[in-house]
Protein backbone atom coordinates (compact mmCIF):
# COMPACT_ATOMS: atom_id res chain seq x y z
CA UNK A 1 144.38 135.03 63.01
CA UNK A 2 146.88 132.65 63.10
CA UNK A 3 147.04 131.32 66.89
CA UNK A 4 144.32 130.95 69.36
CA UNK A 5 145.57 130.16 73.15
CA UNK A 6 143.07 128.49 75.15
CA UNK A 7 143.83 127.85 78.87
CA UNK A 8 142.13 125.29 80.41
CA UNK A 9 141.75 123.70 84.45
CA UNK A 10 139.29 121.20 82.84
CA UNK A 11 136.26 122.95 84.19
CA UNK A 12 132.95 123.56 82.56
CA UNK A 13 133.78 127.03 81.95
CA UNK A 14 136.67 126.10 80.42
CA UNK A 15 135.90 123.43 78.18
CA UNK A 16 132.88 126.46 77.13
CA UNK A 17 135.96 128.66 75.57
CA UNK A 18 137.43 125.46 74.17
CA UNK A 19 134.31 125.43 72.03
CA UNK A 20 134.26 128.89 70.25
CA UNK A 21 137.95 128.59 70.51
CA UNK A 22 137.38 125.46 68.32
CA UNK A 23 134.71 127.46 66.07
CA UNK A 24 137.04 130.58 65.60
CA UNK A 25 140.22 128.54 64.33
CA UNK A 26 138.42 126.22 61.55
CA UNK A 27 136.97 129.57 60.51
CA UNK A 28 140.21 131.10 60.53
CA UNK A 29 142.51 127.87 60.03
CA UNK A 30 144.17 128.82 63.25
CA UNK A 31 146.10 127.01 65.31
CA UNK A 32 144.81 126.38 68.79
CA UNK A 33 147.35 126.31 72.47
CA UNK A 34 145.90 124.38 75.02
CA UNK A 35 147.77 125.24 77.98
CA UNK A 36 147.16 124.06 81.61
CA UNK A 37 148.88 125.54 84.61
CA UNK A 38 149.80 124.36 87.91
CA UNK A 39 149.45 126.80 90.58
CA UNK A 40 151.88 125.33 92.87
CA UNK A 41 152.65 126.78 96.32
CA UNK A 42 155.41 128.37 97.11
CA UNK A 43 157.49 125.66 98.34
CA UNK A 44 156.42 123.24 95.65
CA UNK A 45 157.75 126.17 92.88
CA UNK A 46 161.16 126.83 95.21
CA UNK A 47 161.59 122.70 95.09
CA UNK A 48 161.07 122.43 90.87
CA UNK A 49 163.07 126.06 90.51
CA UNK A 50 165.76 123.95 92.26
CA UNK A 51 165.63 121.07 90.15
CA UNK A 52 164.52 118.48 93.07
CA UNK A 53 161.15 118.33 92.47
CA UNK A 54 158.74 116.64 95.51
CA UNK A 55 156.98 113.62 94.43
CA UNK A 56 153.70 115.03 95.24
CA UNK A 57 154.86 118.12 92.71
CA UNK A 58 155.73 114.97 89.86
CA UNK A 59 152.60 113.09 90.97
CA UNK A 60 149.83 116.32 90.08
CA UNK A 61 152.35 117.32 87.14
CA UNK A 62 152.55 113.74 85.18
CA UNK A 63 148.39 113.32 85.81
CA UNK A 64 147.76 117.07 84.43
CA UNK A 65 150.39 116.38 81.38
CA UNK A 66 147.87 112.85 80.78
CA UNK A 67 145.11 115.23 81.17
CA UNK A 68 146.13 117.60 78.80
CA UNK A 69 146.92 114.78 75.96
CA UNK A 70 144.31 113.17 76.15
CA UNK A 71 141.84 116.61 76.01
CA UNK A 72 144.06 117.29 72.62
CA UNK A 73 143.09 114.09 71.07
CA UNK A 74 139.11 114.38 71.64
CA UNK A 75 137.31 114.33 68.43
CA UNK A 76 135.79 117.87 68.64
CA UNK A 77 139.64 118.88 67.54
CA UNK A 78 139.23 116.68 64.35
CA UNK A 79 140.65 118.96 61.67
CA UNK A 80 142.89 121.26 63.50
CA UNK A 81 146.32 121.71 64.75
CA UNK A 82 146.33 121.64 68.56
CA UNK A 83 149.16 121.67 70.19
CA UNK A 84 149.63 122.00 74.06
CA UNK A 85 151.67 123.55 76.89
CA UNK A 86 152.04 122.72 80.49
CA UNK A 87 153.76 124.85 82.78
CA UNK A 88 154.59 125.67 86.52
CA UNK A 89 153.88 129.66 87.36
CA UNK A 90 151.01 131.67 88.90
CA UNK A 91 147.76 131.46 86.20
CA UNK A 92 147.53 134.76 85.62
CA UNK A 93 151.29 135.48 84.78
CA UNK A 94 151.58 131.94 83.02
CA UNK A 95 149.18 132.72 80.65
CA UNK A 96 149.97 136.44 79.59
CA UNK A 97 153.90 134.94 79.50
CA UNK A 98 152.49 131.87 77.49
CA UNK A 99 150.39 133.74 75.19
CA UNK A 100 153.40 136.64 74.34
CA UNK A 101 156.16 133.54 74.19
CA UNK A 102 153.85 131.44 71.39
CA UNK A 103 153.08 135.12 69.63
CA UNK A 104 149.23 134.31 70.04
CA UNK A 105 146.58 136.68 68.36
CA UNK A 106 144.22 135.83 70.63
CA UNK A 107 143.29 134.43 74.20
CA UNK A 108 140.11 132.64 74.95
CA UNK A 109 138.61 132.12 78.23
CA UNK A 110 135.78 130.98 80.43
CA UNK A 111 134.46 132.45 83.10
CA UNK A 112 131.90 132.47 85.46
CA UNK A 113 132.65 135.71 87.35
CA UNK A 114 133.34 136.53 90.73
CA UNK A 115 131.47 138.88 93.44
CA UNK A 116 131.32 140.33 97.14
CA UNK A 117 134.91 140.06 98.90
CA UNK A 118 135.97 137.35 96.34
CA UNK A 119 135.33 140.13 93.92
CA UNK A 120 137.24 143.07 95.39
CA UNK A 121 140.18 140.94 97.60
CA UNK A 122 141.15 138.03 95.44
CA UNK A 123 139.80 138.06 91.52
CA UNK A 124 139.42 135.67 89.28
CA UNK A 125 142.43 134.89 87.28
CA UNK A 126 140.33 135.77 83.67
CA UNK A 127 140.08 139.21 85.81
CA UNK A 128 143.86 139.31 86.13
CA UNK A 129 144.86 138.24 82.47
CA UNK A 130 142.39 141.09 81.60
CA UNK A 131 144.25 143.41 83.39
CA UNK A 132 147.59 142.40 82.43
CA UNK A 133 147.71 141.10 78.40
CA UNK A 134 149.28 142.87 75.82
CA UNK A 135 146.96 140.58 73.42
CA UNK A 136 143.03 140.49 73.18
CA UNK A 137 141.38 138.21 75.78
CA UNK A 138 137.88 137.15 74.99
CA UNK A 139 135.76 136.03 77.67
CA UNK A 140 133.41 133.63 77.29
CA UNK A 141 130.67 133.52 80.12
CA UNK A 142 128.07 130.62 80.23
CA UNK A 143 127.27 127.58 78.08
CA UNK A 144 127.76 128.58 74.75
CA UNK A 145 125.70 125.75 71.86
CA UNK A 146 126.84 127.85 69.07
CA UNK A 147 128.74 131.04 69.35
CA UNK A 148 127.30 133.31 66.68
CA UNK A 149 127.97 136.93 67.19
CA UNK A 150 124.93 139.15 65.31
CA UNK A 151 125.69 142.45 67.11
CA UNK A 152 128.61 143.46 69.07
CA UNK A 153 128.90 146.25 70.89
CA UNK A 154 132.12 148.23 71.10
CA UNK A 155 132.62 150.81 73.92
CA UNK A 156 134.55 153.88 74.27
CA UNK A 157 134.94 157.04 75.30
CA UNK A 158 136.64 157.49 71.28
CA UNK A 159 140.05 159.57 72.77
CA UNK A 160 142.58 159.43 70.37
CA UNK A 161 144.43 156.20 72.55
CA UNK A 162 141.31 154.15 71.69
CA UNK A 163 142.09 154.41 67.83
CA UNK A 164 144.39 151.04 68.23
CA UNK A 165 142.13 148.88 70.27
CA UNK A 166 139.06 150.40 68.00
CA UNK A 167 140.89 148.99 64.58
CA UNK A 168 141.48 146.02 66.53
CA UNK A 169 137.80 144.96 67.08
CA UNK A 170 136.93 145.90 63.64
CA UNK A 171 139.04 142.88 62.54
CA UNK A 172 137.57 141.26 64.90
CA UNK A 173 134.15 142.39 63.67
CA UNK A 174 135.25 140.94 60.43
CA UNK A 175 136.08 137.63 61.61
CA UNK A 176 132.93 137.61 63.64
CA UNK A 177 130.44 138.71 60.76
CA UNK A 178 128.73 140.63 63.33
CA UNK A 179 126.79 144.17 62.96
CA UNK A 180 129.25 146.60 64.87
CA UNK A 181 127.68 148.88 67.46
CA UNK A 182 129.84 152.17 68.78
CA UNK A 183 128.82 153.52 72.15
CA UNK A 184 129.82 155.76 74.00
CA UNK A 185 127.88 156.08 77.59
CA UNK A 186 126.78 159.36 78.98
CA UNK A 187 127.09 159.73 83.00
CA UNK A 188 126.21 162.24 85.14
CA UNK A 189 129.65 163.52 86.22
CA UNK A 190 131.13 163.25 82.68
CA UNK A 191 128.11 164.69 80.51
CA UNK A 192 128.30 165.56 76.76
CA UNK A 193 125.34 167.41 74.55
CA UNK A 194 124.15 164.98 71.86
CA UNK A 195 125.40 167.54 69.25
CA UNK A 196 129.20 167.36 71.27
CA UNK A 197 129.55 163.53 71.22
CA UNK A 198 128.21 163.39 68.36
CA UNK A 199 131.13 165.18 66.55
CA UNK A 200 133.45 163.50 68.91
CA UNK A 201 132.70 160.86 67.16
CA UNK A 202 132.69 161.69 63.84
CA UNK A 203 136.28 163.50 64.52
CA UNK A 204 137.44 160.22 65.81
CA UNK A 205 136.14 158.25 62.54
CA UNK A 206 137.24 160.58 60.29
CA UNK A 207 140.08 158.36 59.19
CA UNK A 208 138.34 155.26 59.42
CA UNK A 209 137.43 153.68 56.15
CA UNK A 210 135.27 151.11 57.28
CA UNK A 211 131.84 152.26 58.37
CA UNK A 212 130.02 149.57 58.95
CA UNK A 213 128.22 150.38 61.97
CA UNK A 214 126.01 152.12 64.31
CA UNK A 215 127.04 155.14 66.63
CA UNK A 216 125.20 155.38 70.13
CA UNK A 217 124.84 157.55 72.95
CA UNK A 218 123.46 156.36 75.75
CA UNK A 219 122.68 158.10 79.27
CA UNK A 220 122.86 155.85 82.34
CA UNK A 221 124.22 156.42 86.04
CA UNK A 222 127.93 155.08 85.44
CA UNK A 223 129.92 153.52 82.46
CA UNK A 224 129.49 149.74 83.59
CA UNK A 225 125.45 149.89 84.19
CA UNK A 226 125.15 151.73 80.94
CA UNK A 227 127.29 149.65 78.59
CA UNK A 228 125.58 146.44 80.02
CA UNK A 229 121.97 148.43 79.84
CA UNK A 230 122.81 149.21 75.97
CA UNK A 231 123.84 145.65 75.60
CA UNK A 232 120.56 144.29 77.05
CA UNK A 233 118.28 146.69 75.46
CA UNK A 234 119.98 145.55 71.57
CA UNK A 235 120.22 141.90 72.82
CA UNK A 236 124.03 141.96 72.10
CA UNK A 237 126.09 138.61 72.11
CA UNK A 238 129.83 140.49 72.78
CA UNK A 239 130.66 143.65 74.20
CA UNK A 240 134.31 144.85 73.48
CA UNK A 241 135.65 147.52 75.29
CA UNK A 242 139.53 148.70 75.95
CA UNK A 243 141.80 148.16 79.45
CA UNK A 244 144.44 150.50 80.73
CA UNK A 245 145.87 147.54 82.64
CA UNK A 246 146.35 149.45 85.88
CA UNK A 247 147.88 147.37 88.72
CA UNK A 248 148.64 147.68 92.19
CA UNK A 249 147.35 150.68 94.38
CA UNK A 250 146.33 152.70 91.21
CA UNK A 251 144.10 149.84 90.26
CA UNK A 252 142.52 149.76 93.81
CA UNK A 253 141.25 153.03 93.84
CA UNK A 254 140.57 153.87 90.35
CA UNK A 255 139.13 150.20 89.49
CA UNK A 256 139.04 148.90 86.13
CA UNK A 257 135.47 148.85 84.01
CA UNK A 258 136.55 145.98 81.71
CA UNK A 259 137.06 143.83 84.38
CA UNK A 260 134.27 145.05 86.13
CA UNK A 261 132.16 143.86 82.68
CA UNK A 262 133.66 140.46 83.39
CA UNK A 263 132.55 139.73 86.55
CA UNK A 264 129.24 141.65 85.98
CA UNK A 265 127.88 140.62 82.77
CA UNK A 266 126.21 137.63 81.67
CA UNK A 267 127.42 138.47 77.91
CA UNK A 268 130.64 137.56 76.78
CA UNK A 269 133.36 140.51 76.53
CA UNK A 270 136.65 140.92 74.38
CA UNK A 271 139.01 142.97 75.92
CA UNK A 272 141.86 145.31 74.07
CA UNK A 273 145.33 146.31 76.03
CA UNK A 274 145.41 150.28 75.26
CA UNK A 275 149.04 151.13 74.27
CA UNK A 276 150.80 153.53 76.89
């Protein structure tokens, strides 16, 4: 891991990814991205994608820029190369954009979830940057002292698309030092025999060389309620699990269970884009 992108709108929740951020680059010598956005309406991007910036645009950009430098020079960054980025774009899009542009291995993020109509008719922007990066997005949710993973829980239905994001969280798993947990959740409308999932999942291993983990099958009413049940029940600290990154009407309808996780769950999650 060679670049860590942190966004941050100087929040509690964000200054809670800051930290593991922090933790994972001086274990990986990584560099870290601090990168603040400015949301600007519509008219206040039309005046700066002109080139006549309004003063009031200048006046929020100059104190965020201060902001910014001055967050990279606290003392918890002693040790590390921090660099940082402001820009002028929609959060969601500015940090996927910012995070392929600076060739980032990871993105780290707070969050605090969302629910009810905020939930299902705006999102949070860590909801949206779930749905839409090509690069893992970890989600931190909470105050986090010291962000020591002992068992992390990977689901999956184990189709042969998952192979990617599966290899993916094993070097993660690495970096982590956690105990690796595979699970794959049994519902009522998509039900497997023990003795069937089972060899699902040993076909899907088969040319996996590290086997450092558990395997799991767990029954519960949906996907969501039974990866967070499994989580609860093993006291996990991170749950990884793979997006399709569906947008628009498809995503309406068909929904999206890693983002779901995000909102729902008090544990932190790591998400994986699934190649198409």
């Amino acid at each position: 891991m060679k670049k860590i992108l942190i966004p941050t709108d100087f929040s509690n929740q964000a200054f809670n990814a800051i930290r593991v951020g922090i933790k994972l680059a001086k274990k990986e010598g990584a560099e870290i991205i601090l990168l603040h956005i400015l949301d600007l309406p519509q008219e206040g991007s039309d005046s700066v994608n002109k080139g006549t910036p309004a003063p009031q645009v200048m006046f929020f950009k100059n104190a965020a820029e201060e902001k910014l430098n001055n967050l990279a020079l606290d003392p918890i960054f002693q040790g590390l190369t921090v660099s940082t980025s402001l820009i002028l774009d929609r959060t969601s899009l500015g940090v996927t954009k910012s995070a392929e542009n600076n060739n980032v291995d990871l993105i780290v993020m707070g969050s605090h979830g969302a629910s009810g109509f905020k939930e299902y008719f705006i999102g949070s922007n860590t909801e949206k940057v779930v749905r839409t990066s090509n690069i893992p997005v970890l989600v931190i949710k909470g105050e986090v002292e010291d962000f020591k993973i002992s068992d992390f829980v990977f689901a999956s239905d184990f189709s042969e698309n998952m192979k990617e994001p599966f290899k993916k969280a094993l070097a993660f798993n690495k970096v982590f030092g956690s105990k690796l947990h595979l699970l794959m959740v049994n519902t009522p409308n998509n039900f497997k025999a023990t003795h069937v999932a089972e060899e699902l999942l040993q076909d899907f291993l088969q040319d996996i060389t590290d086997k450092e983990y558990d395997l799991s099958i767990y029954n519960d009413i949906n996907i969501e309620k039974g990866i967070l049940n499994f989580s609860d029940r093993i006291n996990a600290d991170l749950i990884g699990i793979a997006t399709h990154g569906r947008k628009g009407i498809s995503h309406f309808f068909n929904g999206s269970i890693s983002e779901d996780l995000v909102n729902h769950s008090s544990t932190s999650v790591l998400t994986f884009k699934i190649d198409n």
